[in-house]
N, C-alpha and C. Protein backbone atom coordinates (compact mmCIF):
# COMPACT_ATOMS: atom_id res chain seq x y z
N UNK A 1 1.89 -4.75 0.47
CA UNK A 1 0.58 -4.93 1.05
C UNK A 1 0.39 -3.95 2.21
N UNK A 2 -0.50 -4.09 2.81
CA UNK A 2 -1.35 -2.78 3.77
C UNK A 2 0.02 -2.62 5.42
N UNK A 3 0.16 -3.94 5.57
CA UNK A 3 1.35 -4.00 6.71
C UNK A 3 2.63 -3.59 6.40
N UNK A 4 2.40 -3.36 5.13
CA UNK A 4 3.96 -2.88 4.49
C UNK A 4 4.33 -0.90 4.49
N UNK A 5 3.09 -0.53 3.96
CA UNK A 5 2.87 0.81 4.11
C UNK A 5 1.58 1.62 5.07
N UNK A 6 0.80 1.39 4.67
CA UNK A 6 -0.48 1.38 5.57
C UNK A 6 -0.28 1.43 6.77
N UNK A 7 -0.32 -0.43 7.24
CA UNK A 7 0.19 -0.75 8.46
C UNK A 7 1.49 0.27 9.37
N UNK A 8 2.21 0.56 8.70
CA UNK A 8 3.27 1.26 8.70
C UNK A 8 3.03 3.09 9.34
N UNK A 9 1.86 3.47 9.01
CA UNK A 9 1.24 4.55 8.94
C UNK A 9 1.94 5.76 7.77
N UNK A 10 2.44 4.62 6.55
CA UNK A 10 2.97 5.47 5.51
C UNK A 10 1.75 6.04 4.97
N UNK A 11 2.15 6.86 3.88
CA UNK A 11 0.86 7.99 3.69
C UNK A 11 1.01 8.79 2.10
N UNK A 12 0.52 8.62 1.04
CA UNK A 12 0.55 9.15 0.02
C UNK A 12 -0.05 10.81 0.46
N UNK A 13 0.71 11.82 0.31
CA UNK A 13 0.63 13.00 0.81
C UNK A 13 0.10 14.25 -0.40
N UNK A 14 0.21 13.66 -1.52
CA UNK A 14 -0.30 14.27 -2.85
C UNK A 14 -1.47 13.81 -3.09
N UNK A 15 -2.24 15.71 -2.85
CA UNK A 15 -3.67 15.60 -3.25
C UNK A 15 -4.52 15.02 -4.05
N UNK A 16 -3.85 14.65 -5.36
CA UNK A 16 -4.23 13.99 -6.73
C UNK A 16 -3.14 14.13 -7.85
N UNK A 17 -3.18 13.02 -8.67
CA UNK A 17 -2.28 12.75 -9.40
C UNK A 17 -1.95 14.36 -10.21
N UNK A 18 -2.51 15.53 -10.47
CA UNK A 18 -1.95 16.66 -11.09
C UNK A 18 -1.07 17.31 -10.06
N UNK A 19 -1.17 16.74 -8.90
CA UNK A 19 -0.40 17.71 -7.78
C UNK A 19 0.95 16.63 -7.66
N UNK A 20 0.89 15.52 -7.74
CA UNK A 20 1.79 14.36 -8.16
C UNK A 20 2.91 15.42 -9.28
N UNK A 21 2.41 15.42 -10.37
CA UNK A 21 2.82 15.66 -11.70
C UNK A 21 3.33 16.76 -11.34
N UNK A 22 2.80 17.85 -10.90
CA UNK A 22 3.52 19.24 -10.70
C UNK A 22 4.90 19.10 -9.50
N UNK A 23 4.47 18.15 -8.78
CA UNK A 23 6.13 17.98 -7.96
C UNK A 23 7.07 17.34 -8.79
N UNK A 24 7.05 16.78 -9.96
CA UNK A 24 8.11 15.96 -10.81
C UNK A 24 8.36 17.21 -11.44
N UNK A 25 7.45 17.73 -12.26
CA UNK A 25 8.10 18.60 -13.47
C UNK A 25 8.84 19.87 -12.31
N UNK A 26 7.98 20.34 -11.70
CA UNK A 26 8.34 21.45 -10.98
C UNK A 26 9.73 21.66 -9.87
N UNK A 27 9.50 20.53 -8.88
CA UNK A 27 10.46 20.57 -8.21
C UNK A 27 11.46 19.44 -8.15
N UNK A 28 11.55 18.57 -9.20
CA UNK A 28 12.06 17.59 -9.64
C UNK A 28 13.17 17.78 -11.02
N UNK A 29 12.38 18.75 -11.53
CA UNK A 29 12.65 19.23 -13.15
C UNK A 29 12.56 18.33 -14.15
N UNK A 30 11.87 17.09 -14.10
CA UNK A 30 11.58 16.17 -14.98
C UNK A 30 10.70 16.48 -16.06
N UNK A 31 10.68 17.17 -17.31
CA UNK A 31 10.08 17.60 -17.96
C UNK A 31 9.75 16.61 -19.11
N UNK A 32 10.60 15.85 -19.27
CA UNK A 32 10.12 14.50 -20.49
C UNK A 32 10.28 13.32 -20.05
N UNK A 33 9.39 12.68 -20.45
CA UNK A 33 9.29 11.26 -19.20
C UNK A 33 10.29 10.25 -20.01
N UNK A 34 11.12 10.54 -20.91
CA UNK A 34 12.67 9.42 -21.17
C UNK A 34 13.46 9.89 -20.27
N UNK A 35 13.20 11.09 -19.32
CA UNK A 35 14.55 11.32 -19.02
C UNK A 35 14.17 10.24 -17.19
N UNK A 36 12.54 10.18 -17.20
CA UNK A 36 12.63 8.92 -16.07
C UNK A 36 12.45 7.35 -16.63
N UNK A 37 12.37 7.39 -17.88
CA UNK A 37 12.14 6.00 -18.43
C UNK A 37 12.91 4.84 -17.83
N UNK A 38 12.49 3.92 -17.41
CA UNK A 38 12.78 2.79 -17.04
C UNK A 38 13.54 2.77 -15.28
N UNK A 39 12.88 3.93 -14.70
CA UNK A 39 13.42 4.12 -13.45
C UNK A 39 12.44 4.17 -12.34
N UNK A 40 12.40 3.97 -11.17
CA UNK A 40 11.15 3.82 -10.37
C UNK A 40 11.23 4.89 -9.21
N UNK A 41 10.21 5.21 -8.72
CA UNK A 41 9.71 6.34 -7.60
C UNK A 41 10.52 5.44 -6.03
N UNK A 42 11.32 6.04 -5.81
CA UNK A 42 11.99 5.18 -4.17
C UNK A 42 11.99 6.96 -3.10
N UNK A 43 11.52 6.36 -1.98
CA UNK A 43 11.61 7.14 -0.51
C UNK A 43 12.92 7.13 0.13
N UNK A 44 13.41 8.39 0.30
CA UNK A 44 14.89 8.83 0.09
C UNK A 44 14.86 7.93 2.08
N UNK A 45 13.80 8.54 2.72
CA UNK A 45 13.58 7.91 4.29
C UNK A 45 12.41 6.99 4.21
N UNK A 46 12.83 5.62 4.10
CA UNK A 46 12.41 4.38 4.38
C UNK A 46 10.63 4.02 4.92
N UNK A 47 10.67 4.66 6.02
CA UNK A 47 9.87 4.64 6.83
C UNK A 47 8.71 6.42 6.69
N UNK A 48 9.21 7.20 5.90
CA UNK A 48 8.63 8.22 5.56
C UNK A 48 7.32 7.98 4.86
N UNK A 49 6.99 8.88 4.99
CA UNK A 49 5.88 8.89 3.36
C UNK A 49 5.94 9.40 2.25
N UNK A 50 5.10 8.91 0.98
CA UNK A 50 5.07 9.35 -0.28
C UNK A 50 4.81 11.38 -0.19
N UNK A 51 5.71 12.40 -0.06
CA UNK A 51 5.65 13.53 -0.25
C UNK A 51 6.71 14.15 -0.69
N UNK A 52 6.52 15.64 -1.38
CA UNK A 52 7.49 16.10 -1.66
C UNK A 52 8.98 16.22 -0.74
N UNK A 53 10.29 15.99 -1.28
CA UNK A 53 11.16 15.87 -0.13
C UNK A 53 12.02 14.30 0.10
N UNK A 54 10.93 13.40 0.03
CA UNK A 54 10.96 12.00 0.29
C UNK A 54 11.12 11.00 -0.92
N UNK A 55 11.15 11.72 -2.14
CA UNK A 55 10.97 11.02 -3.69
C UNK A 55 11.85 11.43 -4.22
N UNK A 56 12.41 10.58 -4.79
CA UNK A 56 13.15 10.49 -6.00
C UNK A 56 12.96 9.27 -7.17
N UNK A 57 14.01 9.52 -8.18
CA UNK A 57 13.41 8.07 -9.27
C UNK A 57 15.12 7.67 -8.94
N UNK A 58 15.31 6.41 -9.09
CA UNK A 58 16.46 6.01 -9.44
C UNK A 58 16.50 4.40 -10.15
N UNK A 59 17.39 3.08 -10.07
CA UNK A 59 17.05 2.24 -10.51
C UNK A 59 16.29 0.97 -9.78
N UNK A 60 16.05 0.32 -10.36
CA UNK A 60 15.67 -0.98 -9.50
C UNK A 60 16.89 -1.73 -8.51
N UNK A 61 18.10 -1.33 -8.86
CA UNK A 61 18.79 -1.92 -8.24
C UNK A 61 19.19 -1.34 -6.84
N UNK A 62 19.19 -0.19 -7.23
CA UNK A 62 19.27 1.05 -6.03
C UNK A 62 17.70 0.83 -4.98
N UNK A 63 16.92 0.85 -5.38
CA UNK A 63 15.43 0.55 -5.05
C UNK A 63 15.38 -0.69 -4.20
N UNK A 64 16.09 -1.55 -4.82
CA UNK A 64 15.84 -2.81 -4.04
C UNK A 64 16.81 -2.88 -2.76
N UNK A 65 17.81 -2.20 -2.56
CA UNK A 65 18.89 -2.05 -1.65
C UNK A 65 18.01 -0.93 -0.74
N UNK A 66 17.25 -0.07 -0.93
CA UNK A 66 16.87 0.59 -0.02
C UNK A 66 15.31 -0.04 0.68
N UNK A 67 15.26 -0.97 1.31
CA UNK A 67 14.38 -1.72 1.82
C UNK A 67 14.64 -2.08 3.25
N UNK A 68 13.63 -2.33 3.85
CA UNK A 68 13.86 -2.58 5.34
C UNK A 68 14.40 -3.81 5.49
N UNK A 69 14.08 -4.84 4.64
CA UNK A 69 14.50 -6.33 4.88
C UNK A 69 15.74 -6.66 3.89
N UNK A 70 16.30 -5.33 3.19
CA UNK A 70 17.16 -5.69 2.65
C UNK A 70 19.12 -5.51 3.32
N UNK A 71 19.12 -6.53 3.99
CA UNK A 71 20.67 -6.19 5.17
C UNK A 71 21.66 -6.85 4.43
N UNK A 72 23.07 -6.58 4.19
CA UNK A 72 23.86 -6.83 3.73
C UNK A 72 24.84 -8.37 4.79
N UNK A 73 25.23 -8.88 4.13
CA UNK A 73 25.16 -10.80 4.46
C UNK A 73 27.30 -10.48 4.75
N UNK A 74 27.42 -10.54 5.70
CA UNK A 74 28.77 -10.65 6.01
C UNK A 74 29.82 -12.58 5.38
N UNK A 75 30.46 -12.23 4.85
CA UNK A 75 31.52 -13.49 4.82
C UNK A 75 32.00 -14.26 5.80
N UNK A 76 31.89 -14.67 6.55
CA UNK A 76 32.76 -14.81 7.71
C UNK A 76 32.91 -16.17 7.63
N UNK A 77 34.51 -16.30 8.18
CA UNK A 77 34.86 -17.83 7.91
C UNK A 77 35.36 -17.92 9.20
N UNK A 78 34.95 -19.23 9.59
CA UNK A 78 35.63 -19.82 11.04
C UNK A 78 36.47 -20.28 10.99
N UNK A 79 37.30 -21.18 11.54
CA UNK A 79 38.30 -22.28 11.86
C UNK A 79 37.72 -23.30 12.28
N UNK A 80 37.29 -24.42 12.15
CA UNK A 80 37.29 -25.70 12.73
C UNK A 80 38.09 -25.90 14.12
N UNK A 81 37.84 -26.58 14.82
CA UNK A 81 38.24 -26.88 15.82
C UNK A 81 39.42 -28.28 15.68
C-alpha cells in the first residue's frame, strides 16, 4: 500500500512499460520470458526505487527474506531459576 512505497518516497523510475522492457532484455539479458517464469521483480536496496541498477528477478523465497519487517528470530534458551 501507499505507506509501504509511496509513503516511503519509493519511485517507479521507468518512463513506460517499453522502457521497462528494454532494461530486462537489454541490460538484464532476459530475452525469453521462461527464462523469468515463475520468478518475481525484488529491489537489490530495500528502501531504493524501482530503476535500472536496483532490479533483479529471483524467487519468492528470496523476495520474501528481503523485506523490512522480515528479521530473523534467534533461539535462545534460558535456565530457570
Amino acid at each position: 500500500a501507499y505507506k509501504n512505497y509511496g509513503g516511503r518516497g519509493i519511485e517507479n523510475k521507468f518512463k513506460s512499460l517499453d522502457d521497462f522492457r528494454c532494461y530486462v532484455t537489454d541490460f538484464l539479458g532476459i530475452t525469453e520470458f521462461e527464462q523469468i517464469k515463475g520468478l518475481q521483480i525484488d529491489r537489490i536496496d530495500n528502501d531504493g526505487d524501482y530503476k535500472p541498477g536496483n532490479m533483479r528477478f529471483v524467487t519468492a523465497k528470496v523476495n520474501s527474506n528481503n523485506r523490512r519487517n522480515s528479521k530473523r528470530k534467534r533461539n535462545v534458551r534460558t535456565k530457570k531459576p
